[in-house]
N, C-alpha and C. Protein backbone atom coordinates (compact mmCIF):
# COMPACT_ATOMS: atom_id res chain seq x y z
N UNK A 1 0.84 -1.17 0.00
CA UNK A 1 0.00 0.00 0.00
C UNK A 1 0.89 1.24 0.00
N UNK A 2 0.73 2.02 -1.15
CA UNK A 2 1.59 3.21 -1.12
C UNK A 2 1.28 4.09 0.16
N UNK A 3 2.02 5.06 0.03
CA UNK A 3 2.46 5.94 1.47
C UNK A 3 1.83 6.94 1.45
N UNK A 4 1.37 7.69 2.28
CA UNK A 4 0.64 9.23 1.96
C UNK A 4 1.76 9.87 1.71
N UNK A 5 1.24 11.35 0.90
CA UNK A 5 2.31 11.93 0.73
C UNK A 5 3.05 13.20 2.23
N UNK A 6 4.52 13.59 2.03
CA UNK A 6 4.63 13.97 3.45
C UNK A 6 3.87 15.42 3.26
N UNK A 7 3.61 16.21 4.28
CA UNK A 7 2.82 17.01 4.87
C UNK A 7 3.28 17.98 3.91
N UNK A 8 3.30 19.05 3.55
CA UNK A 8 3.77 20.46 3.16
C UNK A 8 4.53 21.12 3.97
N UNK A 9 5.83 21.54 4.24
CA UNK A 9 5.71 22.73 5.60
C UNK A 9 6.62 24.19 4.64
N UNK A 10 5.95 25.12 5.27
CA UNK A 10 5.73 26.30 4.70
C UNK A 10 7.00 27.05 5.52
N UNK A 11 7.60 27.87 4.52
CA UNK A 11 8.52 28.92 5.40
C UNK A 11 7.39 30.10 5.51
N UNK A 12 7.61 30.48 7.05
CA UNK A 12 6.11 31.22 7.16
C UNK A 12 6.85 32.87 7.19
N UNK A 13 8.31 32.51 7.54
CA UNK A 13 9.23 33.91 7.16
C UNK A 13 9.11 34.31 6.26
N UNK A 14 9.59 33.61 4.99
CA UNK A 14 9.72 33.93 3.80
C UNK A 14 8.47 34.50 3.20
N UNK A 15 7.41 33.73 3.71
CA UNK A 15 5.91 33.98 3.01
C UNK A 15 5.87 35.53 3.32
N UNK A 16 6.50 36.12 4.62
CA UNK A 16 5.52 37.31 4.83
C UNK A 16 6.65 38.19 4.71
N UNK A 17 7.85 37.69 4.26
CA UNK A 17 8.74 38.83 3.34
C UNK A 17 8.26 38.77 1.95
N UNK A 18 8.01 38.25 1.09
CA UNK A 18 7.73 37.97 -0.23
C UNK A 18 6.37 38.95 -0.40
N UNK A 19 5.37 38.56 0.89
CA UNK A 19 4.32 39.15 1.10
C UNK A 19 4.67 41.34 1.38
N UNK A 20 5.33 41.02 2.18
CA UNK A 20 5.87 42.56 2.13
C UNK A 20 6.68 43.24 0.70
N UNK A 21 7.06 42.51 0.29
CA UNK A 21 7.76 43.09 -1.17
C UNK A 21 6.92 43.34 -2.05
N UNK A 22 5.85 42.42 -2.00
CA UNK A 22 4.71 42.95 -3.04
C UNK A 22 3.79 43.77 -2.73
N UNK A 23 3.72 44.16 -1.35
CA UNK A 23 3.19 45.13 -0.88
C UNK A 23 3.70 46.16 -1.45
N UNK A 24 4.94 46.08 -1.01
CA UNK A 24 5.86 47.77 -1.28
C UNK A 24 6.21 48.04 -2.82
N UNK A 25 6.01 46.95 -3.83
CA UNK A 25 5.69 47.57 -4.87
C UNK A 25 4.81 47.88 -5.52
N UNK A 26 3.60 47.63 -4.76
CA UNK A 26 2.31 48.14 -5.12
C UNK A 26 2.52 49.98 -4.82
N UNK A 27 3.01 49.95 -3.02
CA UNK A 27 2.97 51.74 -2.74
C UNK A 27 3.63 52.07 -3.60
N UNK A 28 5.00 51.65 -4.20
CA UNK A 28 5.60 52.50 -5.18
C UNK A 28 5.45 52.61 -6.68
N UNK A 29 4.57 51.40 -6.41
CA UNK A 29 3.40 51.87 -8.18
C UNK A 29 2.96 52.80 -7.98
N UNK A 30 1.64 52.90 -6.82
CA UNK A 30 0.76 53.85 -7.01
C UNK A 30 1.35 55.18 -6.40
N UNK A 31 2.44 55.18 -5.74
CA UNK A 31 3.08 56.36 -5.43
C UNK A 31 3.66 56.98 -7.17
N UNK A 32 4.25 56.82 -7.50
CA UNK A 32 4.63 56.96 -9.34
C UNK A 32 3.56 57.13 -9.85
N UNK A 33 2.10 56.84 -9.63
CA UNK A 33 0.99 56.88 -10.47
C UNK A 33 0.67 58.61 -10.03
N UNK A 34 0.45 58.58 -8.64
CA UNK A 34 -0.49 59.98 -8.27
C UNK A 34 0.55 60.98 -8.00
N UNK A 35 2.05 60.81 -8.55
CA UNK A 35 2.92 62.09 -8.67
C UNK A 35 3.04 62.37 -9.68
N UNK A 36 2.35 61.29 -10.58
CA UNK A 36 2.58 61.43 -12.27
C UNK A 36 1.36 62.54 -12.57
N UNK A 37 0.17 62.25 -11.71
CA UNK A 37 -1.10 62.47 -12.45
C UNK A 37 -1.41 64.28 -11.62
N UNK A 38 -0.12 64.45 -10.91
CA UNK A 38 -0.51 65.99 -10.04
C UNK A 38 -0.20 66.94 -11.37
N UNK A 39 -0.97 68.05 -11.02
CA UNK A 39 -0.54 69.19 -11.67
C UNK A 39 0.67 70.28 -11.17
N UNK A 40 1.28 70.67 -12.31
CA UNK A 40 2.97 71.39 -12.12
C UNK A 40 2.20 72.39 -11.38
N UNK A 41 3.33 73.13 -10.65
CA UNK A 41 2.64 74.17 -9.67
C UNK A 41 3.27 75.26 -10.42
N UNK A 42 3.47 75.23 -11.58
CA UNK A 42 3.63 76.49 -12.81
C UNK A 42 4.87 77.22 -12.08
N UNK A 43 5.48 77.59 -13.50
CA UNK A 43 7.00 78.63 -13.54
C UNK A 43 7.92 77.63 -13.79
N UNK A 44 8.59 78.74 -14.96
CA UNK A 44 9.90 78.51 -14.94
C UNK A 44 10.82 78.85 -14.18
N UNK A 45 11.77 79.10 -14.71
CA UNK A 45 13.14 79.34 -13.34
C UNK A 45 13.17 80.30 -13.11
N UNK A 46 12.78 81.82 -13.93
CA UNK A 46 13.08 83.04 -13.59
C UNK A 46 11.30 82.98 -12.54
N UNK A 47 10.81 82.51 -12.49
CA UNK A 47 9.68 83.09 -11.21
C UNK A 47 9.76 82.25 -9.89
N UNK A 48 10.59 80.75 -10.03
CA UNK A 48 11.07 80.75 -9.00
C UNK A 48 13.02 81.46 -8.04
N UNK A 49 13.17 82.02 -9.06
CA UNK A 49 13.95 82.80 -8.78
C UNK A 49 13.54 84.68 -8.28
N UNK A 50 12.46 84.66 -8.23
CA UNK A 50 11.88 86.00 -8.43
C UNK A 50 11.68 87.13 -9.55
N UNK A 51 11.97 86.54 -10.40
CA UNK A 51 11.73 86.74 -11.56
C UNK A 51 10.39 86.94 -12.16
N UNK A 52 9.80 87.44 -13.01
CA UNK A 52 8.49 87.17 -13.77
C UNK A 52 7.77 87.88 -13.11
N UNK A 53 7.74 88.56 -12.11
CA UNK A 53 6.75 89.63 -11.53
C UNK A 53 5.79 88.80 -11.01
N UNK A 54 5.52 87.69 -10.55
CA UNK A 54 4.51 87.13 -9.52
C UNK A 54 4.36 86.86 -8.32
N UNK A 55 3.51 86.97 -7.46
CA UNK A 55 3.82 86.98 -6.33
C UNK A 55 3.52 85.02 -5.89
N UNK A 56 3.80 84.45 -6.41
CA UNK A 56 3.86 82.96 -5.41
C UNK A 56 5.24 82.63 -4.99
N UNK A 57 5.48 81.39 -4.50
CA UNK A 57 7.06 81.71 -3.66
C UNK A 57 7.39 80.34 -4.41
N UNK A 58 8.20 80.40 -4.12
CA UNK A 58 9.79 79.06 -4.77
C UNK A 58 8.62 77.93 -5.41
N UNK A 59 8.20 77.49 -4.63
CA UNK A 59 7.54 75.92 -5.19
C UNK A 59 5.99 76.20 -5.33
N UNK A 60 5.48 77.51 -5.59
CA UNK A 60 3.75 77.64 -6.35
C UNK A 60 2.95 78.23 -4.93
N UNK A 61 1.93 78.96 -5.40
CA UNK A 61 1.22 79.32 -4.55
C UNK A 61 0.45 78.12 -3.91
N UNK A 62 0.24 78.39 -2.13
CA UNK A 62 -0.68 77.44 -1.89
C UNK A 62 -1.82 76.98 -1.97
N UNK A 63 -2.29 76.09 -2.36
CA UNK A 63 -3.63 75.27 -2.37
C UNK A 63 -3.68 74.76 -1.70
N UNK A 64 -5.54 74.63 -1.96
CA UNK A 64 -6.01 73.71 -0.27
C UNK A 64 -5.71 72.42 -0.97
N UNK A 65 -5.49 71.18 -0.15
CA UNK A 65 -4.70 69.55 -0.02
C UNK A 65 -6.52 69.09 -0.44
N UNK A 66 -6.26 68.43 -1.99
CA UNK A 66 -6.38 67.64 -2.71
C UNK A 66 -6.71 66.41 -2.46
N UNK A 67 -7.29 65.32 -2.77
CA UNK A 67 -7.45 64.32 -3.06
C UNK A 67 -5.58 63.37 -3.31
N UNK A 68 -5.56 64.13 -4.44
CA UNK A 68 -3.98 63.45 -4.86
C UNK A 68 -2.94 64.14 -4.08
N UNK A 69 -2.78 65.44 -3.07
CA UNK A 69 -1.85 65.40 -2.44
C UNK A 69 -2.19 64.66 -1.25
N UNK A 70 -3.23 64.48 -0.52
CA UNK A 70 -3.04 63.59 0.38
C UNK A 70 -2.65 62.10 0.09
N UNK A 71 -3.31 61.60 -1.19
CA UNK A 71 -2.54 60.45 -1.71
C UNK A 71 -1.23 60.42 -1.69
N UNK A 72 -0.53 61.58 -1.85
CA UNK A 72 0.83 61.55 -2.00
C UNK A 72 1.48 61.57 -0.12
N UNK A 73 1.09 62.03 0.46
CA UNK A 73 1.34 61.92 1.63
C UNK A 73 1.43 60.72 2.48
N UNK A 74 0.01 60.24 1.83
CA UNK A 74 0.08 59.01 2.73
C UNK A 74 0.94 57.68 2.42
N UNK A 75 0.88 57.88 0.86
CA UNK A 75 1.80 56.90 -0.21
C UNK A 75 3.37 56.82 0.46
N UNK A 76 3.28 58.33 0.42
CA UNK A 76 5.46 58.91 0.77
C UNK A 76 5.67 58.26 1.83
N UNK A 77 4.45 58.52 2.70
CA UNK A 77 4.76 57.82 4.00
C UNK A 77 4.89 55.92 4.38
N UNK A 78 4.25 55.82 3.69
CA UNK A 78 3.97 54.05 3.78
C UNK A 78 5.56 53.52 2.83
N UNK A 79 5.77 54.80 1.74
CA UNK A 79 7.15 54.53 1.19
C UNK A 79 8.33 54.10 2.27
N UNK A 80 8.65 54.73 2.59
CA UNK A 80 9.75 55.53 3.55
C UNK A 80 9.63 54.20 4.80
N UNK A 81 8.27 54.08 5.65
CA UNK A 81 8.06 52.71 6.52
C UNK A 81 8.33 51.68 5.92
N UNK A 82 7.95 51.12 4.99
CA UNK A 82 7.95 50.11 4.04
C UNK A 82 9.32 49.74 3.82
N UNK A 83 10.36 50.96 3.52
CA UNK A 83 11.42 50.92 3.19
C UNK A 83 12.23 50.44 4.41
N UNK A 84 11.81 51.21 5.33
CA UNK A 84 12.74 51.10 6.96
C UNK A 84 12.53 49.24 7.28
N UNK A 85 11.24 49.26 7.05
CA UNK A 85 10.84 47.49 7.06
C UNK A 85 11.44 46.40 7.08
N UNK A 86 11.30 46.84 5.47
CA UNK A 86 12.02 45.87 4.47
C UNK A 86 13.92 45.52 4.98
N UNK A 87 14.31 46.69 5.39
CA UNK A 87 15.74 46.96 5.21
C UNK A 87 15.95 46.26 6.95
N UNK A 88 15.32 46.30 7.90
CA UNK A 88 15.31 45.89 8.89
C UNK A 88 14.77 44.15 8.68
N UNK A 89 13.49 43.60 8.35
CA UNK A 89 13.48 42.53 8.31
C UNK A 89 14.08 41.18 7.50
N UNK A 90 15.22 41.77 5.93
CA UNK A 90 15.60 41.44 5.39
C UNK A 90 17.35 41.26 5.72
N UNK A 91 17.95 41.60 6.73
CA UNK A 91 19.04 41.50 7.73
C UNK A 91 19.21 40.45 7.52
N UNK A 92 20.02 39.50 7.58
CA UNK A 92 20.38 38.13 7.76
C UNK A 92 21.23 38.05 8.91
N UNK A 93 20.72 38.17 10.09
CA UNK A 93 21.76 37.83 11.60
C UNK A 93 22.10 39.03 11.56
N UNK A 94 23.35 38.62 13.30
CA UNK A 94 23.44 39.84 13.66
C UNK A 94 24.63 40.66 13.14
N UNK A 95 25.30 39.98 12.53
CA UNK A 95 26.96 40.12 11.64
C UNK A 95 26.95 41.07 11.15
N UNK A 96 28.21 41.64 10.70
CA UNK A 96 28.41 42.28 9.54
C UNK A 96 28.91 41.85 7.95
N UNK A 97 28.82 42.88 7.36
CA UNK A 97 29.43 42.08 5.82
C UNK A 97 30.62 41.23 5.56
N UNK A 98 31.94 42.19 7.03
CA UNK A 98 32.84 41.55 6.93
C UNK A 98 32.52 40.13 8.11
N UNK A 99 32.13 39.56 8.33
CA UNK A 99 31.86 38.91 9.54
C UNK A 99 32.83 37.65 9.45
N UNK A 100 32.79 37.21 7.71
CA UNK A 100 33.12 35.46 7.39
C UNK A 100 34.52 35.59 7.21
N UNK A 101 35.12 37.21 6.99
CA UNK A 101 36.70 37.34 6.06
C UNK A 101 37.59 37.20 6.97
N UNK A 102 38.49 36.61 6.35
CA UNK A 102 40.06 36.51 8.01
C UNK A 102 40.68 38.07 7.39
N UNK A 103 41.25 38.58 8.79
CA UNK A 103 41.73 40.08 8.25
C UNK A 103 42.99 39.58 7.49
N UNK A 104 44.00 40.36 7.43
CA UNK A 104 45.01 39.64 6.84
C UNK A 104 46.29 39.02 7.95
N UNK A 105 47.21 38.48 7.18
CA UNK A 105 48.21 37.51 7.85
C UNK A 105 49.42 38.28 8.69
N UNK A 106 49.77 38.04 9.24
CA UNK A 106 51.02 38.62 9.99
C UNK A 106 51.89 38.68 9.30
N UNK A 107 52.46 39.45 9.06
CA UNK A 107 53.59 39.59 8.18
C UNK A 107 55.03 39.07 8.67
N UNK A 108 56.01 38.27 7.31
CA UNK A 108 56.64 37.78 7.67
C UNK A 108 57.95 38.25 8.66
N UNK A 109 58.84 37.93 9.27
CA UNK A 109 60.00 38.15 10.20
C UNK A 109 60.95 38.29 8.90
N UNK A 110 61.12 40.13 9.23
CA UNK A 110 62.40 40.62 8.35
C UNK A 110 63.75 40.30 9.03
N UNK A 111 64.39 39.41 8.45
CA UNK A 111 65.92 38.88 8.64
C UNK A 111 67.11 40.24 8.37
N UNK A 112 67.86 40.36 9.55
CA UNK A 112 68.67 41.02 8.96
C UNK A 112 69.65 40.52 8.39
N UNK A 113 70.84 40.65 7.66
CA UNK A 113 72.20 40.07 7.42
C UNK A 113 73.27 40.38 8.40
N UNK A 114 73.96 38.90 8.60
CA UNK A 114 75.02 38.59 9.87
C UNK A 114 76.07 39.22 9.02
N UNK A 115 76.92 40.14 9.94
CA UNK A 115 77.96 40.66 9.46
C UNK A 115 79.20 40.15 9.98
């Protein structure tokens, strides 16, 4: 009588790093999507230089927060966590890069000459 087959066992680490990576390239899809789809806050260089006779300042007059700038806020933000995350749960131990290298060798015994 054949054998059942053995059980499955799951890396449940891996699952919920793999799971986080596809998370975080979803935020940085849709982060790229709703910075793509904002409108320029107008001027060239001479009106953010003071130039052009207008009165808005360096980066556009203010507007009231949007739909897509709060998207962008909340996106930047989940960026930036996501990132800290990733870079923290993807560590392998507590080592460093050099952890495995031998430093180098002692250098050999300079002989003088017997006179």
């Amino acid at each position: 009588m054949p054998q059942p087959p053995a059980p499955v066992r799951y890396n449940f680490a891996l699952m919920v790093y793999y799971l986080l990576v596809g998370l975080y390239l979803l935020i940085c899809l849709l982060l790229l999507l709703v910075v793509l789809m904002q409108q320029g806050r107008g001027g060239d260089m001479a009106s953010a230089f003071g130039g052009g006779g207008s009165s808005q300042t360096a980066f556009g007059a203010r507007a009231g927060a949007t739909v897509l700038t709060r998207a962008t806020t909340v996106l930047g933000a989940l960026f930036m966590l996501g990132a800290i995350i990733l870079g923290v749960y993807g560590q392998r131990g507590p080592g460093s890069v050099l952890s495995g290298v031998k430093g180098p060798s002692a250098p050999a015994p300079v002989q003088t000459p017997k006179k």
